[in-house]
Protein backbone atom coordinates (compact mmCIF):
# COMPACT_ATOMS: atom_id res chain seq x y z
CA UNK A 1 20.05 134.60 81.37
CA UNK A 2 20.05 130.85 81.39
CA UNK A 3 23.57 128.86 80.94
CA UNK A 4 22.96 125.28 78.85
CA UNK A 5 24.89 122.35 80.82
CA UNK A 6 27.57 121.28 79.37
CA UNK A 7 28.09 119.14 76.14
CA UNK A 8 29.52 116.62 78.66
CA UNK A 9 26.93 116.56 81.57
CA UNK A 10 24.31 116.69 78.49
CA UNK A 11 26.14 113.51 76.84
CA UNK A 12 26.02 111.83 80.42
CA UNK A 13 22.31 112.19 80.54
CA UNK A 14 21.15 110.94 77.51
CA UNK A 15 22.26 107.49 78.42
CA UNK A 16 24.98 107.80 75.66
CA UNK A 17 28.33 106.23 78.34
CA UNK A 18 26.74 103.28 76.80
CA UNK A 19 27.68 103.50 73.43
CA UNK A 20 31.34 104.34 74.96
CA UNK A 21 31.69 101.36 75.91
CA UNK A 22 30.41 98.75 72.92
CA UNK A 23 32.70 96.07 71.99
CA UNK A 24 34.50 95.57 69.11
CA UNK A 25 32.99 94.46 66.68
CA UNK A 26 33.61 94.90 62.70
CA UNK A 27 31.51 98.31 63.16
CA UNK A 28 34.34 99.52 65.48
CA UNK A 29 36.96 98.86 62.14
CA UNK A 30 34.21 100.63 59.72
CA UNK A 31 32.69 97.53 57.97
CA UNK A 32 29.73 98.99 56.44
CA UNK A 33 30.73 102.20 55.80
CA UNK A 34 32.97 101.32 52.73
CA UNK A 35 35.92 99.85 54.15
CA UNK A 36 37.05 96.57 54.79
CA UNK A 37 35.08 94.56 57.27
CA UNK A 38 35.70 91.90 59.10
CA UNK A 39 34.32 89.02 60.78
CA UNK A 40 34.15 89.85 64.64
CA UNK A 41 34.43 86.27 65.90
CA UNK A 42 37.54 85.17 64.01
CA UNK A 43 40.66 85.76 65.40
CA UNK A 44 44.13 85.07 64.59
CA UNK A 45 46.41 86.56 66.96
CA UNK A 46 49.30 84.11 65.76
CA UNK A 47 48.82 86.02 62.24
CA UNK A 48 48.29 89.28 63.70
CA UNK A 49 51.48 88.92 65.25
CA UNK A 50 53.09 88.26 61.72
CA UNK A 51 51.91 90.97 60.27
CA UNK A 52 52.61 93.61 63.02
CA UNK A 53 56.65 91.87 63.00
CA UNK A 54 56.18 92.48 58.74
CA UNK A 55 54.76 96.18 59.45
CA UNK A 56 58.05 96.60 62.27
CA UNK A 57 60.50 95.28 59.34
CA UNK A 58 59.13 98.69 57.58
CA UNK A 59 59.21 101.11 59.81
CA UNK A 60 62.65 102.34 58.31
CA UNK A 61 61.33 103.13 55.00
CA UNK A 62 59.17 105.53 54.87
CA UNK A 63 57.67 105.01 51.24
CA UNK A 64 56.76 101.51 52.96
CA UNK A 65 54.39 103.23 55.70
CA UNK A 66 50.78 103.10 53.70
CA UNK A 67 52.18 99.55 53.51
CA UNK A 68 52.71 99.45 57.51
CA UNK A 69 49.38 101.34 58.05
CA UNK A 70 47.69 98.32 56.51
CA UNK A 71 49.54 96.04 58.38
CA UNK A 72 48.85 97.57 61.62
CA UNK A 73 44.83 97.84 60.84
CA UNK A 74 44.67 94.24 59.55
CA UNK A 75 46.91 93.02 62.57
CA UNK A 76 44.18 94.85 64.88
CA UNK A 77 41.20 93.41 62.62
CA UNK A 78 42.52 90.30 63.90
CA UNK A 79 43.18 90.65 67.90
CA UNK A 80 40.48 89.66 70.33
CA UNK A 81 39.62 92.62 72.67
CA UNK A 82 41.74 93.11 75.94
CA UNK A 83 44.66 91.80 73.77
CA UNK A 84 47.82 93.83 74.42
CA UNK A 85 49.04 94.85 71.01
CA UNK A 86 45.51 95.94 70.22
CA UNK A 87 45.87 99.39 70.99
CA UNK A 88 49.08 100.00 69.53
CA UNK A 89 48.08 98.51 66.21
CA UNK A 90 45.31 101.09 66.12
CA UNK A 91 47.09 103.77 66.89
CA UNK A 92 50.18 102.99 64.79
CA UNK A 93 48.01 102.53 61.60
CA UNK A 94 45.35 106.03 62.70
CA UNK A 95 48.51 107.89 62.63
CA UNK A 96 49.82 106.80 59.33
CA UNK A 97 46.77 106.75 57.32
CA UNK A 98 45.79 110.43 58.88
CA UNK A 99 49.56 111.86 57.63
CA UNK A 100 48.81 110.17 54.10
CA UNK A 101 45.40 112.41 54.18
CA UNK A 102 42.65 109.65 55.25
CA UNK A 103 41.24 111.56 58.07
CA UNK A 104 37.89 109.77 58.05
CA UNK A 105 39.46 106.33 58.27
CA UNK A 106 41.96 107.45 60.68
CA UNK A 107 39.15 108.73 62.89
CA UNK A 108 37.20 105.68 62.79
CA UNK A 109 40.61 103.69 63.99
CA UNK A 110 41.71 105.93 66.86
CA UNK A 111 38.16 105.56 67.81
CA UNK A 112 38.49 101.98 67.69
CA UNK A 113 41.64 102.92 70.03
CA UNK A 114 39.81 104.82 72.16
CA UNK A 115 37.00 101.82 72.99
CA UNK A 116 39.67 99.41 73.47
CA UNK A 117 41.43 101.63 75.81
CA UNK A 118 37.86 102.29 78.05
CA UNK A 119 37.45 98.13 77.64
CA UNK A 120 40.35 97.32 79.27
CA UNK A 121 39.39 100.44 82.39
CA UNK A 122 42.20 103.18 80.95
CA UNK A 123 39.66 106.12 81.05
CA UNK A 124 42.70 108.59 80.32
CA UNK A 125 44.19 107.03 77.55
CA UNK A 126 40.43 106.49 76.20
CA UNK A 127 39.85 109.92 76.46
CA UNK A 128 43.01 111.01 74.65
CA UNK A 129 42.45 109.07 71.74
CA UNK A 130 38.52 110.68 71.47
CA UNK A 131 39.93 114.09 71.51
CA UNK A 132 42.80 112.83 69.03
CA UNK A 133 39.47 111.40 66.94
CA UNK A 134 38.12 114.88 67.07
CA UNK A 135 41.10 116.64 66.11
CA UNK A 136 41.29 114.28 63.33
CA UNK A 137 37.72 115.32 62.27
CA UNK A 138 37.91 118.78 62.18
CA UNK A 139 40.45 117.60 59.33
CA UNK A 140 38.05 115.26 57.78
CA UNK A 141 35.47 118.62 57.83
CA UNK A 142 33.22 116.45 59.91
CA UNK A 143 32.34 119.20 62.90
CA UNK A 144 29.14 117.16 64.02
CA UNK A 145 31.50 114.36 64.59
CA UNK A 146 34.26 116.32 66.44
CA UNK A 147 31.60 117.72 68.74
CA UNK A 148 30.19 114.36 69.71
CA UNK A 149 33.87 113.17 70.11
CA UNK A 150 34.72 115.81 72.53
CA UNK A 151 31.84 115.56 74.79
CA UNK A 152 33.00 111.75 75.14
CA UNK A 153 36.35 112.85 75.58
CA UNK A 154 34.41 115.47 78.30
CA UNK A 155 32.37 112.88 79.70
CA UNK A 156 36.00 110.63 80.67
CA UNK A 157 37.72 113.98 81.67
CA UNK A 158 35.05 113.99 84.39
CA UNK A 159 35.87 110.89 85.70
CA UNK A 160 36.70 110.38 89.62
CA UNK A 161 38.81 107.98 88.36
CA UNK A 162 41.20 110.55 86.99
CA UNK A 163 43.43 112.42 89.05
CA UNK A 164 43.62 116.78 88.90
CA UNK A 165 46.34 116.71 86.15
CA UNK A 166 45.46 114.29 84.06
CA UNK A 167 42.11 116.00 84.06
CA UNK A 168 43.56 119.24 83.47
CA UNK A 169 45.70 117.70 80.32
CA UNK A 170 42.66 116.10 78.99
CA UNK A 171 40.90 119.73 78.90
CA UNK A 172 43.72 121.15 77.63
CA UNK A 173 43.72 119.51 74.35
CA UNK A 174 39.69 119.46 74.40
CA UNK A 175 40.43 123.03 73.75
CA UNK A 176 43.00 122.81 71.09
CA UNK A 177 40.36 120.32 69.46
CA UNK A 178 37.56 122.70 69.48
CA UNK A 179 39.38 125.70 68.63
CA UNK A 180 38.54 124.82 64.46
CA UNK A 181 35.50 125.01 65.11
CA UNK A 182 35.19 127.96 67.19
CA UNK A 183 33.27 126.66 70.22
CA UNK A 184 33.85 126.88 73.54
């Protein structure tokens, strides 16, 4: 009986660690794919700043948080990469518009968390947010795109830069986002 490597060793191999770490770019935001796009070379980090304070002044009304969901993407639309706030924008707004039902778009932003997160060297935190992008596209119905989320999310978890537990927690929740769809 032969054993297939695993989705992350095969992931390794085909030269796709690559594509984990592309810039950001109006592709990482979903321009393209019908949603908003954005021009990759402009930013505003003076307005993003005004709009994440606007989307903060919100945050204790929570018919207001589609409202701070926007605020949060467009903030993040307009940070440079390596930008502090970037990260938080993303995931602030993913986990808004995924609890209003948008699982797609909220994918495509914690993904866009996940890159930023590998750009700036945080290969745990980069691998959370793919596995959070998987679970988030089992909801969406999108198994091909869960799969190829987790074996990035594998791929990091292999990473000598990660110490025993925080590999350990990053399988553990590669499990809980396969389990939907029943592979191991």
């Amino acid at each position: 009986m032969t054993r297939s490597p695993p989705l992350g060793l095969l992931f390794v191999l085909s030269g796709a660690p690559a594509l984990l770490a592309a810039p950001l770019t109006a592709q990482t935001f979903g321009a393209g794919n019908g949603t908003r796009g954005v021009n990759a070379n402009h930013y505003d980090v003076v307005r993003a700043e005004e709009l994440r304070a606007q989307a903060q002044a919100l945050y204790s009304t929570p018919g207001n948080w589609k409202q701070v969901a926007w605020l949060h993407e467009r903030a993040a639309r307009l940070r440079p990469p390596g930008d502090p706030h970037l990260i938080s924008d993303l995931l602030v707004a993913a986990s808004l518009i995924d609890r209003y039902g948008d699982h797609r778009q909220a994918g495509r932003l914690m993904q866009a968390a996940a890159r930023a997160a590998l750009a700036t060297g945080d290969v745990a935190q980069a691998a959370h947010h793919y596995v959070t992008a998987a679970i988030m596209a089992n909801r969406a119905n999108d198994g091909r795109m869960a799969l190829e989320l987790v074996a990035k999310a594998e791929m990091l978890a292999s990473s000598p830069l990660l110490d025993a537990p925080a590999r350990a927690c990053i399988r553990a929740r590669i499990i809980e986002a396969r389990a939907p769809l029943d592979v191991h």
